[in-house]
N, C-alpha and C. Protein backbone atom coordinates (compact mmCIF):
# COMPACT_ATOMS: atom_id res chain seq x y z
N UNK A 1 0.84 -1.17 0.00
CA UNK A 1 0.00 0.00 0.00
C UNK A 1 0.89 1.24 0.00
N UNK A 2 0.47 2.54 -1.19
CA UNK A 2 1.64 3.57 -0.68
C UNK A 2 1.10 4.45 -0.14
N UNK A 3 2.40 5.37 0.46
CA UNK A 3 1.49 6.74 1.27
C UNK A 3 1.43 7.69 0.58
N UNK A 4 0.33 8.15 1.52
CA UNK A 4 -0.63 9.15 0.69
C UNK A 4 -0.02 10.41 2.12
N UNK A 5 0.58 11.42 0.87
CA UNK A 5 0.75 12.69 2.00
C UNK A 5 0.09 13.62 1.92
N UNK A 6 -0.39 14.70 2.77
CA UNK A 6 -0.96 15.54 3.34
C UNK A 6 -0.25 16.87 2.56
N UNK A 7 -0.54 17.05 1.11
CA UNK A 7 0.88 18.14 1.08
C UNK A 7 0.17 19.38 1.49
N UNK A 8 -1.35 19.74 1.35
CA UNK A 8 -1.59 21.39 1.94
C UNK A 8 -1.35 21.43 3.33
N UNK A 9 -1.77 20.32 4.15
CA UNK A 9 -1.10 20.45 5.32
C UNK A 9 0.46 20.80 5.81
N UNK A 10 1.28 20.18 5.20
CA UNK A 10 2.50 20.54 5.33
C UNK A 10 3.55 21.73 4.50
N UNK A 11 2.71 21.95 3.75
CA UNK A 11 2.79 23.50 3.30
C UNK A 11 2.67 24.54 4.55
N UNK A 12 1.26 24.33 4.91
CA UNK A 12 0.39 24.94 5.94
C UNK A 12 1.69 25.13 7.08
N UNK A 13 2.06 23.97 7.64
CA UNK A 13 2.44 23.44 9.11
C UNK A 13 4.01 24.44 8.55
N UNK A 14 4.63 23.79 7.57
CA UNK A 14 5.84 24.95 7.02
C UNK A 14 6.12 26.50 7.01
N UNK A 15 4.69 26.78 6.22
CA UNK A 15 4.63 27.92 6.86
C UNK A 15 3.93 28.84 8.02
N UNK A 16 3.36 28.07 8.81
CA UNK A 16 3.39 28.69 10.23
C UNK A 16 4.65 28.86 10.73
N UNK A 17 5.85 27.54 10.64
CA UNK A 17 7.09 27.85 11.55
C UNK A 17 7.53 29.21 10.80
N UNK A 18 7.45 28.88 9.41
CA UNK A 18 8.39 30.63 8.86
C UNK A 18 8.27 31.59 9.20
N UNK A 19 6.99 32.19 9.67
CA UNK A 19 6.33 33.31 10.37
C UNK A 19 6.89 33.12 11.73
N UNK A 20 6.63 32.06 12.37
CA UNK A 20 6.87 32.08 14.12
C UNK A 20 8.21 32.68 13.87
N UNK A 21 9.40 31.96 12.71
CA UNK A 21 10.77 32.42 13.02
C UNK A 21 11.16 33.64 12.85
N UNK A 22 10.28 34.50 11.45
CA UNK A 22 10.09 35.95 11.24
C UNK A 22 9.27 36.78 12.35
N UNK A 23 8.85 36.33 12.76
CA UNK A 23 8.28 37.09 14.12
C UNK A 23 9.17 37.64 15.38
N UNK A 24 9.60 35.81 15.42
CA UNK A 24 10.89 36.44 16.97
C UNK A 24 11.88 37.29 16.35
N UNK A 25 12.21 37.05 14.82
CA UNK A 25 13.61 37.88 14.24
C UNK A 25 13.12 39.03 14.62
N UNK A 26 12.02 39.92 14.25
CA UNK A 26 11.57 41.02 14.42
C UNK A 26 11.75 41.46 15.41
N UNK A 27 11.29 40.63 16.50
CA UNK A 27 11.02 41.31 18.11
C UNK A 27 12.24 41.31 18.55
N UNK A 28 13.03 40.43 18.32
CA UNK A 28 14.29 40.26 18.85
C UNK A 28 15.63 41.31 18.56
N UNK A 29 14.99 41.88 17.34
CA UNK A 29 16.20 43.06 15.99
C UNK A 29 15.78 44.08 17.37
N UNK A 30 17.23 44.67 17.26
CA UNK A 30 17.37 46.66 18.04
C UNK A 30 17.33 47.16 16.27
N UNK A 31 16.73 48.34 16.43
CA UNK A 31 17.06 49.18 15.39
C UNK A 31 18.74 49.88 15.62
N UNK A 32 18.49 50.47 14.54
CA UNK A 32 20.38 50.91 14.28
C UNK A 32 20.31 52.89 14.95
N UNK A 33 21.00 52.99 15.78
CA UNK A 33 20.89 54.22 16.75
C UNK A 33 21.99 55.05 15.89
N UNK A 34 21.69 56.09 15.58
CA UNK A 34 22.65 57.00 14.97
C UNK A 34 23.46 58.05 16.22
N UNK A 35 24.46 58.24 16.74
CA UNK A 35 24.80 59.26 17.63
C UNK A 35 24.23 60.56 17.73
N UNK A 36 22.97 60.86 18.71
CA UNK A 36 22.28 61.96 18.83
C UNK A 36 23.00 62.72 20.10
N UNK A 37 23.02 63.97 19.46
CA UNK A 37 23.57 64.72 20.68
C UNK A 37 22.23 65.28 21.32
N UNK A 38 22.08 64.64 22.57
CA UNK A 38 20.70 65.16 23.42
C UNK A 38 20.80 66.56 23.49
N UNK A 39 21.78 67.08 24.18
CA UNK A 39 21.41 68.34 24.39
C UNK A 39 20.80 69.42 23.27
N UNK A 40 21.56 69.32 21.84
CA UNK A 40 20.74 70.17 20.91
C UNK A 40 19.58 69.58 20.68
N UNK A 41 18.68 67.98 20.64
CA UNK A 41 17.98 67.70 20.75
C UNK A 41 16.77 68.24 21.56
N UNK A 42 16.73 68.28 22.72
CA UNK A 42 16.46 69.16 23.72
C UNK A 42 16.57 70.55 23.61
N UNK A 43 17.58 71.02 23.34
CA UNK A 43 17.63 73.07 22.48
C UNK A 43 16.28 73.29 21.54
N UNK A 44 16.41 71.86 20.96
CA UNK A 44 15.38 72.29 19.75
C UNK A 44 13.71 72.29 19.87
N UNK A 45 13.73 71.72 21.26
CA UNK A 45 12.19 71.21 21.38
C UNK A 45 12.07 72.88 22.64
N UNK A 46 13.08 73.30 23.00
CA UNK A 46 12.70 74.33 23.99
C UNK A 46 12.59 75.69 22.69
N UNK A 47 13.49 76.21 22.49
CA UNK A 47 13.30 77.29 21.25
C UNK A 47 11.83 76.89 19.98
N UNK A 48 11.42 76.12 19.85
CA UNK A 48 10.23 75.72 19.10
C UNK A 48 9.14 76.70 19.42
N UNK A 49 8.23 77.78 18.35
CA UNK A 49 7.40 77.98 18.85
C UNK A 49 6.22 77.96 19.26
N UNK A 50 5.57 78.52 20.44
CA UNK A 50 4.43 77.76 21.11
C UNK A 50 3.37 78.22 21.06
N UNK A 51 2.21 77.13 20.39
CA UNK A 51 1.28 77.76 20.11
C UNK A 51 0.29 77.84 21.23
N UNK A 52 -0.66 79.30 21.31
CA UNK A 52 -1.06 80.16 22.29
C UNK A 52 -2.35 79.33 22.42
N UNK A 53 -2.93 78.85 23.55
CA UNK A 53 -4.42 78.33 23.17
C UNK A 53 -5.43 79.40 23.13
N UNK A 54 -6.35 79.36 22.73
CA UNK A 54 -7.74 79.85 22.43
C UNK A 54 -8.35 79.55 22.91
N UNK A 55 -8.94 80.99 24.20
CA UNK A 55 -10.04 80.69 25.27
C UNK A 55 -11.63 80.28 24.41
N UNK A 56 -11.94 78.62 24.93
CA UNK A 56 -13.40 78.01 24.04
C UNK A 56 -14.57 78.84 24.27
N UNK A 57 -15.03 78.80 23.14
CA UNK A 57 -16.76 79.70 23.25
C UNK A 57 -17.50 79.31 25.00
N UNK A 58 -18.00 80.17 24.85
CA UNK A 58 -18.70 79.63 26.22
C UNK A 58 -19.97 79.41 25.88
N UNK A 59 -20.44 78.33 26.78
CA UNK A 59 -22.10 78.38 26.95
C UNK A 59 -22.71 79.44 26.80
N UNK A 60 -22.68 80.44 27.35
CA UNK A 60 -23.66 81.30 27.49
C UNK A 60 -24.38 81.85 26.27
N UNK A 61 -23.72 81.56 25.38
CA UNK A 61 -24.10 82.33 24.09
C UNK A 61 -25.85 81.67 23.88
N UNK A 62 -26.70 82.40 22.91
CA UNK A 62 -27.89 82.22 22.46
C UNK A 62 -27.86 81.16 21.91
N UNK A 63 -28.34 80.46 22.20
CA UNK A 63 -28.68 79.08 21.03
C UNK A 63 -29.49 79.19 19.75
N UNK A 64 -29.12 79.20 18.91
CA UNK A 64 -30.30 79.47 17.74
C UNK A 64 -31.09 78.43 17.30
N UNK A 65 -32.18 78.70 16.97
CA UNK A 65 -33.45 77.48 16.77
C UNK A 65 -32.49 76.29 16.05
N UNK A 66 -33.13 75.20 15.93
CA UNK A 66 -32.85 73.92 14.97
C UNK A 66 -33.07 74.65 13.70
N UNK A 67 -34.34 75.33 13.23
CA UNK A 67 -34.18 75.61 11.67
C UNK A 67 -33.21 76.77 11.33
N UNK A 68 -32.52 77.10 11.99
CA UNK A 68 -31.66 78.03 11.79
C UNK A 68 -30.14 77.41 11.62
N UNK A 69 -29.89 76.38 12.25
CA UNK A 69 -28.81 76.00 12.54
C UNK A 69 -28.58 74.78 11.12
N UNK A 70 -29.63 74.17 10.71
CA UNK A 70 -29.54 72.92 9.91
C UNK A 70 -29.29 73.93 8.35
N UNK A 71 -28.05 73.30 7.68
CA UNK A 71 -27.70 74.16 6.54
C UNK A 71 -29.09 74.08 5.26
N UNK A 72 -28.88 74.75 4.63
CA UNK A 72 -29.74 74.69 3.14
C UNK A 72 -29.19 74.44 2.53
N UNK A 73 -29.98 73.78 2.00
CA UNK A 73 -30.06 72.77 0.44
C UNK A 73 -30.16 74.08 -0.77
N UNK A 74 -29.06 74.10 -1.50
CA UNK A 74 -29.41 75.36 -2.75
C UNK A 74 -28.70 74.41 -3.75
N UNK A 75 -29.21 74.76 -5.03
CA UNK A 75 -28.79 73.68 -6.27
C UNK A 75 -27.14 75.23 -6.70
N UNK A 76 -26.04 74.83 -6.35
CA UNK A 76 -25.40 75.52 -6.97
C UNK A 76 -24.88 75.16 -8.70
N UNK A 77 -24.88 75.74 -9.55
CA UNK A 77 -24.34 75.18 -10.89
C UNK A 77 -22.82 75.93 -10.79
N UNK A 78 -22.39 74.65 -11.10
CA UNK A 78 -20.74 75.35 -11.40
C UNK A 78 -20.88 75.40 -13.19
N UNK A 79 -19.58 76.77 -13.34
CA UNK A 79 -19.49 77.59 -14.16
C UNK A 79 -18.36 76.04 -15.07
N UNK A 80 -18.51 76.08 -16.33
CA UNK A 80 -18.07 75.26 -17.78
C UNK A 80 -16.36 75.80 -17.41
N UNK A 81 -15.80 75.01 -17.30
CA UNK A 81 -14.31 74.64 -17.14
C UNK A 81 -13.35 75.03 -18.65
N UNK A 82 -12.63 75.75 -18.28
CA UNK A 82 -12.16 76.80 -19.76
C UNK A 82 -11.10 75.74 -20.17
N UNK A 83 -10.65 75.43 -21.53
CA UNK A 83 -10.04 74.18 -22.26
C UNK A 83 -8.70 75.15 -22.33
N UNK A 84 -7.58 74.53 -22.22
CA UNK A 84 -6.55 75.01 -22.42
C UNK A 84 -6.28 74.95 -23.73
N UNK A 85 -5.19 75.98 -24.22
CA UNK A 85 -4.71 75.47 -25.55
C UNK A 85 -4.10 74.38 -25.45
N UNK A 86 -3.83 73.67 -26.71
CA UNK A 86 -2.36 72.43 -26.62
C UNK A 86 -1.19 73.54 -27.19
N UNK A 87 -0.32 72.99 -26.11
CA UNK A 87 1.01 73.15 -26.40
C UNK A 87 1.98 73.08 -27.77
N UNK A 88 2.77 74.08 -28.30
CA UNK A 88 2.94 74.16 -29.62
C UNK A 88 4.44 73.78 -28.97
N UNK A 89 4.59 73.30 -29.87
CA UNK A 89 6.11 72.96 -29.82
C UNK A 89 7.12 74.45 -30.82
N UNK A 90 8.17 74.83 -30.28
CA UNK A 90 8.82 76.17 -30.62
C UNK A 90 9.82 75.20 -31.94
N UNK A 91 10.29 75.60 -32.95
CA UNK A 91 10.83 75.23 -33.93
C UNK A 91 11.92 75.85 -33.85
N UNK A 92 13.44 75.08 -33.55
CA UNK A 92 14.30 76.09 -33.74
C UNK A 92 15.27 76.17 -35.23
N UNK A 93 15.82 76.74 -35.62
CA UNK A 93 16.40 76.57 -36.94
C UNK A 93 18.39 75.98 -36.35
N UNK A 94 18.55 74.69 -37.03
CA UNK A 94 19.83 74.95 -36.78
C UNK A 94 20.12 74.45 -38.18
């Protein structure tokens, strides 16, 4: 009797280990550190300039009705899109 193999399975089972082994490679890799000098690092995040916040609307203001607030519907038509010339090519004499 001959054997009969399983080949999508062991495709399958093959490549699960390839991944498991590309996985730990990953987790396991340091990236490559270039020599940072902290201190101008740090210079650069203090001299940066800072943006001012903006005191938020307050409550108090009037609320305006729902039909005031929900936008309108207007049919705008846009204006026919102007055709450029084509490009002439300049002829030079040599």
């Amino acid at each position: 009797m001959g054997i009969t193999r399983l080949k999508r399975k062991a495709r399958r089972n093959k490549q699960r280990s390839a991944d498991r082994v590309n996985k730990i490679k990953q987790l396991t890799s340091t990236p490559v550190i270039a020599n940072i000098d902290k201190e101008e690092l740090k210079a650069s995040f203090e001299t940066a300039p800072k943006a001012e916040a903006k005191p938020k609307a307050k409550k108090e203001e009037v609320e305006k009705p729902a039909a005031e607030k929900a936008p309108k519907a207007e049919k705008v038509e846009k204006a026919p899109k102007a055709k450029k010339a084509p490009k002439t090519e300049k002829k030079t004499e040599e």
